[in-house]
C-alpha atoms as a PDB file:
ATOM      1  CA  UNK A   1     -56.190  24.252   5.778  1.00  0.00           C
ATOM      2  CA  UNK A   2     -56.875  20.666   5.490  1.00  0.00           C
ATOM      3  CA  UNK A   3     -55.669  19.152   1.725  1.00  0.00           C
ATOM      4  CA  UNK A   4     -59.390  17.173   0.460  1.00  0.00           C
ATOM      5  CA  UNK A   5     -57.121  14.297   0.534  1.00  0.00           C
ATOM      6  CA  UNK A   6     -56.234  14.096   4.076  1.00  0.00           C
ATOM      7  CA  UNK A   7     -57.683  12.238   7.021  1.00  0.00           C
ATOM      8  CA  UNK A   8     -58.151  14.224   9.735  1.00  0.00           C
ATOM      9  CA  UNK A   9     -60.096  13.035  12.392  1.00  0.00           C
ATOM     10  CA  UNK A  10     -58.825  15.030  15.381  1.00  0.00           C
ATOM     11  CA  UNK A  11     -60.225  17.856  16.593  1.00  0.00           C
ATOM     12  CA  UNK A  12     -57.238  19.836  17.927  1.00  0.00           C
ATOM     13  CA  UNK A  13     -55.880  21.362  15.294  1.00  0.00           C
ATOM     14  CA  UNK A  14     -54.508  24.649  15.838  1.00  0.00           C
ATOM     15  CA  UNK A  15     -55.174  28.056  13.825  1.00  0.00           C
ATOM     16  CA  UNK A  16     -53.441  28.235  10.594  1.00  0.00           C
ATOM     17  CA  UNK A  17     -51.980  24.426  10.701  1.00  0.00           C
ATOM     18  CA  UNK A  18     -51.794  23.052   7.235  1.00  0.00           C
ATOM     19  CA  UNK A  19     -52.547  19.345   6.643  1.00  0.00           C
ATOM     20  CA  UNK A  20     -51.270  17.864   3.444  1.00  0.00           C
ATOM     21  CA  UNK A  21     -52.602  14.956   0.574  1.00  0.00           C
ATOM     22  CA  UNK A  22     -52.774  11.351   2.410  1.00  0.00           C
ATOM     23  CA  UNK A  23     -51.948  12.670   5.741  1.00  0.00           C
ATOM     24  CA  UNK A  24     -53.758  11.191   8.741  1.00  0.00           C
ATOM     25  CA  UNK A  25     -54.382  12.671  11.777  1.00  0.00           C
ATOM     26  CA  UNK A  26     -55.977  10.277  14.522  1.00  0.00           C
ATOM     27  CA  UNK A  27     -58.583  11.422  16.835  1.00  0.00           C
ATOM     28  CA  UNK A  28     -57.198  12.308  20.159  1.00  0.00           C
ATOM     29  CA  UNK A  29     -54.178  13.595  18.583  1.00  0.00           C
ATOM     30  CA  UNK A  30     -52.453  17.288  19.664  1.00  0.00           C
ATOM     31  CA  UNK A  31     -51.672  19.523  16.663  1.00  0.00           C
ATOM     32  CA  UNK A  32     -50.742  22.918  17.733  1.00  0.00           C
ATOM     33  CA  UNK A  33     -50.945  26.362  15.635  1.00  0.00           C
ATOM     34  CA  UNK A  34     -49.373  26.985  12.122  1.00  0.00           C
ATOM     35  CA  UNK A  35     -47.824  24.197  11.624  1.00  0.00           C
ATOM     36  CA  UNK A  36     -47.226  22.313   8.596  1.00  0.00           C
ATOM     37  CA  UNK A  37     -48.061  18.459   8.335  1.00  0.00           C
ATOM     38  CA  UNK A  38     -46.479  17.023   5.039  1.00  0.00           C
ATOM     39  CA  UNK A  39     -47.581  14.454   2.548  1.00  0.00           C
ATOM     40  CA  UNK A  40     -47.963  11.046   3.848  1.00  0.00           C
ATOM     41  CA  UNK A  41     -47.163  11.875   7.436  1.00  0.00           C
ATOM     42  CA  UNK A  42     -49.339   9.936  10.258  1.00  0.00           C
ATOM     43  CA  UNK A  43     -50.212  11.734  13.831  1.00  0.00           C
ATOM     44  CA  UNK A  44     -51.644   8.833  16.233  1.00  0.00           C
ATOM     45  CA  UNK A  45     -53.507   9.151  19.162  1.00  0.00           C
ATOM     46  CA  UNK A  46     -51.810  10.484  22.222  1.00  0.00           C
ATOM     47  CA  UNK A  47     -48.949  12.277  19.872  1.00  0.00           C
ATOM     48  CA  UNK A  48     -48.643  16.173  20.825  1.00  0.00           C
ATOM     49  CA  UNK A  49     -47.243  18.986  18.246  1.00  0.00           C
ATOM     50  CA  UNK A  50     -45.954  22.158  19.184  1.00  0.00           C
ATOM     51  CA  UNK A  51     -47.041  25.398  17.577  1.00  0.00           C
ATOM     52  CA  UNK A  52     -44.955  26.095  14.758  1.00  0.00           C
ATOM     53  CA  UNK A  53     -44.088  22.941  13.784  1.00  0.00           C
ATOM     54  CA  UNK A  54     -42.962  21.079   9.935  1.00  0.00           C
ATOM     55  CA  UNK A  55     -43.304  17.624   9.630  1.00  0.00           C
ATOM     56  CA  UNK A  56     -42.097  16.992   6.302  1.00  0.00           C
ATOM     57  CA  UNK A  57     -43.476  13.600   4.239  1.00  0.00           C
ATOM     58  CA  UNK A  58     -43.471  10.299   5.301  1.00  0.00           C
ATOM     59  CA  UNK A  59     -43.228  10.666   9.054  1.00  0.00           C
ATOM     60  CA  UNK A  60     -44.854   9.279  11.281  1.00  0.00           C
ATOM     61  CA  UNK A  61     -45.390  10.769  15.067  1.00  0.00           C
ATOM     62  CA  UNK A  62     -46.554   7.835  17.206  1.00  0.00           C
ATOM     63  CA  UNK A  63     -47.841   7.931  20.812  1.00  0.00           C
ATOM     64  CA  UNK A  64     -46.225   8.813  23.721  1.00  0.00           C
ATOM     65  CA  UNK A  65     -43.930  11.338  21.039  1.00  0.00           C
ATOM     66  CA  UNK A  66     -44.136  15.117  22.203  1.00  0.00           C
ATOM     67  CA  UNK A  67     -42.615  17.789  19.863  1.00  0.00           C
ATOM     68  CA  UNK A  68     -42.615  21.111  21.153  1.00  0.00           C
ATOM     69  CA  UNK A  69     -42.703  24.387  19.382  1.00  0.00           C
ATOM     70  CA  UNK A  70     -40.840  25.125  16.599  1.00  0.00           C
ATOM     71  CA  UNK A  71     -39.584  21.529  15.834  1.00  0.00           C
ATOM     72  CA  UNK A  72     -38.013  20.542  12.349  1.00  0.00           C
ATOM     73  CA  UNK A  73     -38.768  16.831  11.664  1.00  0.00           C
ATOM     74  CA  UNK A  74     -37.372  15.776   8.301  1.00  0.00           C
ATOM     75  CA  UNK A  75     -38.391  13.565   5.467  1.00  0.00           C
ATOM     76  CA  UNK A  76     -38.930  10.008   6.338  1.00  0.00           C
ATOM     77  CA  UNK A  77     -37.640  10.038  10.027  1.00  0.00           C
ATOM     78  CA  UNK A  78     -38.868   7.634  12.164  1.00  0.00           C
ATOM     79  CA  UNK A  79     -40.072   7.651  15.546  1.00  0.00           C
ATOM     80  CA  UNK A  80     -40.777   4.663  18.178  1.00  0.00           C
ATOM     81  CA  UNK A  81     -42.824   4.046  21.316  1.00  0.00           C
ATOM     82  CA  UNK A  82     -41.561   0.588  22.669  1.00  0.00           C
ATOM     83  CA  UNK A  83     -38.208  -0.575  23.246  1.00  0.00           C
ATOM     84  CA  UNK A  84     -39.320  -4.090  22.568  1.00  0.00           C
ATOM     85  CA  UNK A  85     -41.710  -4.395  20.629  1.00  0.00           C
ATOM     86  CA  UNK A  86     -44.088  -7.323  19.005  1.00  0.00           C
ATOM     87  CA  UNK A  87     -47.171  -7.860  17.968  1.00  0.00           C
ATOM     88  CA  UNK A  88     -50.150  -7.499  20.442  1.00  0.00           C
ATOM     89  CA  UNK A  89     -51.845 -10.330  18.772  1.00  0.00           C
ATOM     90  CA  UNK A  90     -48.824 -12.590  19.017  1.00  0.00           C
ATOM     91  CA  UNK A  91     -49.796 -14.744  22.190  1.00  0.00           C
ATOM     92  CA  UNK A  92     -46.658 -14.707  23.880  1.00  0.00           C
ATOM     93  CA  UNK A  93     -46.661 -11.439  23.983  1.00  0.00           C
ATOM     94  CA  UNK A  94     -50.322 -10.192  24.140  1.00  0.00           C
ATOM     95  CA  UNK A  95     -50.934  -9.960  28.261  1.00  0.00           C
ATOM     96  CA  UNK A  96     -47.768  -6.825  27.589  1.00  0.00           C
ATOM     97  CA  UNK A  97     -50.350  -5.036  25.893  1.00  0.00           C
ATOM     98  CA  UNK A  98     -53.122  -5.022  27.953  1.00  0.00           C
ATOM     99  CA  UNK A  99     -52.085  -1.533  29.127  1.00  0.00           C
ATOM    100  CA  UNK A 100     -49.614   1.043  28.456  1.00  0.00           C
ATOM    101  CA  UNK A 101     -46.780   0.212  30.425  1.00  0.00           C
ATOM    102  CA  UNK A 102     -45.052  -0.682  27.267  1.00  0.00           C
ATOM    103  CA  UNK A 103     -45.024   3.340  26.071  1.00  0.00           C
ATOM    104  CA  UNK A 104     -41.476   4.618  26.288  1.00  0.00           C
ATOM    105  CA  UNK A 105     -42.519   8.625  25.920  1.00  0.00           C
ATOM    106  CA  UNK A 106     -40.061  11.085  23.643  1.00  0.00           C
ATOM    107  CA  UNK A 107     -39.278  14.403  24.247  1.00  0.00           C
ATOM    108  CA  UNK A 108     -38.427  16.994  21.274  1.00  0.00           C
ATOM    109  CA  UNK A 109     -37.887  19.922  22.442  1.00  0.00           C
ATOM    110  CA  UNK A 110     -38.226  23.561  21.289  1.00  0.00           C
ATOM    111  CA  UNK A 111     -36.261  24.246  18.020  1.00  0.00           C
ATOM    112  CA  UNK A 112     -34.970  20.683  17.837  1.00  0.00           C
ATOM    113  CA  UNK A 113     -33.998  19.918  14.108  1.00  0.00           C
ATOM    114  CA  UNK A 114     -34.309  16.109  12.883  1.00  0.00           C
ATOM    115  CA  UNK A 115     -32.809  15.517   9.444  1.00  0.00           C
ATOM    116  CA  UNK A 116     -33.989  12.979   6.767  1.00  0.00           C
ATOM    117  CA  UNK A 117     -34.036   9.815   7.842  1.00  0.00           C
ATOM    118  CA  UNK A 118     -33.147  10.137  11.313  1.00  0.00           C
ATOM    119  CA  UNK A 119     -34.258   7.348  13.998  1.00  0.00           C
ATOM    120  CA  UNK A 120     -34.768   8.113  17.123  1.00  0.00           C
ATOM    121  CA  UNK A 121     -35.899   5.396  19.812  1.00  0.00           C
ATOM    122  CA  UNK A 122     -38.263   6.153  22.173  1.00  0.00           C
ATOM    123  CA  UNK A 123     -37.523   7.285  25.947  1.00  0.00           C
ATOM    124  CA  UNK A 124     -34.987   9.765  25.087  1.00  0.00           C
ATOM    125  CA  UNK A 125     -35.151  13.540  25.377  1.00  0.00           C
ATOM    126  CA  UNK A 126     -33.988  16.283  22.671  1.00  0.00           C
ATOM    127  CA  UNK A 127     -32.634  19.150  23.849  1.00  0.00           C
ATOM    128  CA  UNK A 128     -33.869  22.426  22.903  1.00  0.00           C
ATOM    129  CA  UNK A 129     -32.129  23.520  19.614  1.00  0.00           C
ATOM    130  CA  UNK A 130     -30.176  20.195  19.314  1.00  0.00           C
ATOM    131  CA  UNK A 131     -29.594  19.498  15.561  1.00  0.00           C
ATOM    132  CA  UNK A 132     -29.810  15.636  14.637  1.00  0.00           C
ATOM    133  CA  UNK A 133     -28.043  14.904  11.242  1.00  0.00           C
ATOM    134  CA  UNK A 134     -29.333  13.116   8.048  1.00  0.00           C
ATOM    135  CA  UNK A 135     -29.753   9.348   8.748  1.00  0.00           C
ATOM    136  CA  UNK A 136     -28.719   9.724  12.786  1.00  0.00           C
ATOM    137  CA  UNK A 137     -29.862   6.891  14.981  1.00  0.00           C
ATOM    138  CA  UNK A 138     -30.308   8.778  18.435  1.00  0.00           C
ATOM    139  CA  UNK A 139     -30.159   5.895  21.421  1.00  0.00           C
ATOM    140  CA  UNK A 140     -29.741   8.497  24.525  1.00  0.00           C
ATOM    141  CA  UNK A 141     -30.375  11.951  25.395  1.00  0.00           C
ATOM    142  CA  UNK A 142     -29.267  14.941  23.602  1.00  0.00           C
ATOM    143  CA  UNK A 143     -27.874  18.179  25.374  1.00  0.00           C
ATOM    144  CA  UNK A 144     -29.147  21.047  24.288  1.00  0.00           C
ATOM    145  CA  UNK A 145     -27.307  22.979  21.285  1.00  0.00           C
ATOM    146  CA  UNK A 146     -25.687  19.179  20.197  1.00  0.00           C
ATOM    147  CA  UNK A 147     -25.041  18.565  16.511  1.00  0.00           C
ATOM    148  CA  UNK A 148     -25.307  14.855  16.531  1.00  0.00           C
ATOM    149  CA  UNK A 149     -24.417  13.202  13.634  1.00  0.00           C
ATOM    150  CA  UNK A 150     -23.703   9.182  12.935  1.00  0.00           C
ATOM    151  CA  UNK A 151     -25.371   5.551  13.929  1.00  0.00           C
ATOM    152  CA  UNK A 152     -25.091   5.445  16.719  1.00  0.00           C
ATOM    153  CA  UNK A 153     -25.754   9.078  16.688  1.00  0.00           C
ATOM    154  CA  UNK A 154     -22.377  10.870  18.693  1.00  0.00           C
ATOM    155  CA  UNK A 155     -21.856  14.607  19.062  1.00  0.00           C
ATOM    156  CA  UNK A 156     -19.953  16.206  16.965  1.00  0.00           C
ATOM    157  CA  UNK A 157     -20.218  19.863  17.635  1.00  0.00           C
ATOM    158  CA  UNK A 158     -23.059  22.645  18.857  1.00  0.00           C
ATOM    159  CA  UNK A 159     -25.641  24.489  16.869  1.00  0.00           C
ATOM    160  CA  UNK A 160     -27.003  28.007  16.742  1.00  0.00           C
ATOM    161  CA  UNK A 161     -30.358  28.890  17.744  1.00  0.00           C
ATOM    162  CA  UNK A 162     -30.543  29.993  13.441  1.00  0.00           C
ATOM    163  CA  UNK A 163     -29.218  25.999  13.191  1.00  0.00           C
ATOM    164  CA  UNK A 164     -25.405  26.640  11.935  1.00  0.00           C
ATOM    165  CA  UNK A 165     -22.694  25.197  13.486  1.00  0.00           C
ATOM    166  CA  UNK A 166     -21.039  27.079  16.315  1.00  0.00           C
ATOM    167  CA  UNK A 167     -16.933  27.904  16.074  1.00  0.00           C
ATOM    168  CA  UNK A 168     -15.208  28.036  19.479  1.00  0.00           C
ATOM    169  CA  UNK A 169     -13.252  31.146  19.821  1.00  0.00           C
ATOM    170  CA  UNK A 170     -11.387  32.554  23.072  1.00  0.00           C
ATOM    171  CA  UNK A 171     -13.617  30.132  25.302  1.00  0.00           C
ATOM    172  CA  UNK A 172     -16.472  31.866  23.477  1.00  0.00           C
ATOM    173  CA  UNK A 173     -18.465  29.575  21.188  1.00  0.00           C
ATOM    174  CA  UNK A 174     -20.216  32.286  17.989  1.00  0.00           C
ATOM    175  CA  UNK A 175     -21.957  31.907  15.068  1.00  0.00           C
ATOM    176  CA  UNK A 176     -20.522  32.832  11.691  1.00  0.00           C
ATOM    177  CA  UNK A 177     -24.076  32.491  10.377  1.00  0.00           C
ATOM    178  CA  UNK A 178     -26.254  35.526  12.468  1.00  0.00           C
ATOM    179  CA  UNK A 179     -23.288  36.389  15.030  1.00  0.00           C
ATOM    180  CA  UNK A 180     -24.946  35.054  18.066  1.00  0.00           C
ATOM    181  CA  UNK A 181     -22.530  34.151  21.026  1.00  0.00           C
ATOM    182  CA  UNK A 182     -22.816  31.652  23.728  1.00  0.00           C
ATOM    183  CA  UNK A 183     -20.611  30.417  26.617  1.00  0.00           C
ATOM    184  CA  UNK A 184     -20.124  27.184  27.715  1.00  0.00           C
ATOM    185  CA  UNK A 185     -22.681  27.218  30.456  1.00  0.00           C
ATOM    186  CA  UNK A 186     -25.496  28.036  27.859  1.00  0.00           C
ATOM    187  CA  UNK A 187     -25.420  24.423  26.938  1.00  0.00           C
END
């Protein structure tokens, strides 16, 4: 379901994806099935969703940013593609542009969790299940299972698959949440 009010111009859109008021999609865009695409959110070329994905308002997914299934991207977090970037029409720097060597690729993967406001810069990978905090700038890689919270973003714990926190217990790490258990080599 595409909101009359959205732009989509992209022709892979999953089954059952919904695509909210003032949204843009980009052609050549990857948007996979059921997921949700909030208000105000931009997908640019060469971005790839996930199936089962919610991209809440305001965010934008650049190129060269991959979120795999099941990914949680808050309100107004921000993602980048070039570690140093200016303007392709600023002379100086035009001849950079001229081809893509420039893209620094992302990698969210499956479950990850990125709260409001979030940053993360471009090159780095997101563990599967890795919960980034509320206004976390993320400047390296993220296990998998890391609650990262802070800017700079630093780990402060591990996450359940269900997204709680995780309590270490007899070398055992649980959740109080849905009483899943994990040991240390899960991470």
């Amino acid at each position: 379901m595409f909101h009359p009010m959205a732009l989509v111009e992209s022709e892979e859109i999953g089954e059952g994806t919904c695509i909210w008021a003032y949204a843009h999609v980009m052609p050549g865009a990857r948007i996979g099935a059921n997921c949700n695409i909030g208000d105000h959110a931009f997908v640019e070329r060469g971005a790839v969703v996930g199936d089962n994905v919610t991209i809440k308002n305001g965010v934008c997914v650049w190129e060269g940013v991959h979120l795999g299934d099941g990914v949680f991207v808050g309100p107004n977090a921000v993602f980048t593609n070039d570690l140093y970037p200016r303007s392709p029409r600023l002379g100086a720097a035009a001849a950079r542009y001229q081809d893509k060597s420039w893209l620094q690729p992302t990698y969210v993967e499956e479950g990850v969790t990125i709260g409001a406001n979030a940053t993360i810069l471009c090159g780095v990978r997101l563990g599967r299940y890795a919960f980034i905090g509320a206004g976390a700038v993320v400047t390296r890689d993220v296990a998998p299972h890391a609650m990262m919270l802070g800017a700079p973003a630093r780990q402060r714990g591990w996450v359940c698959h269900c997204g709680y926190p995780l309590e270490q217990r007899q070398g055992i790490w649980g959740c109080g949440q849905c009483d899943r258990t994990y040991t240390a080599d899960a991470f």
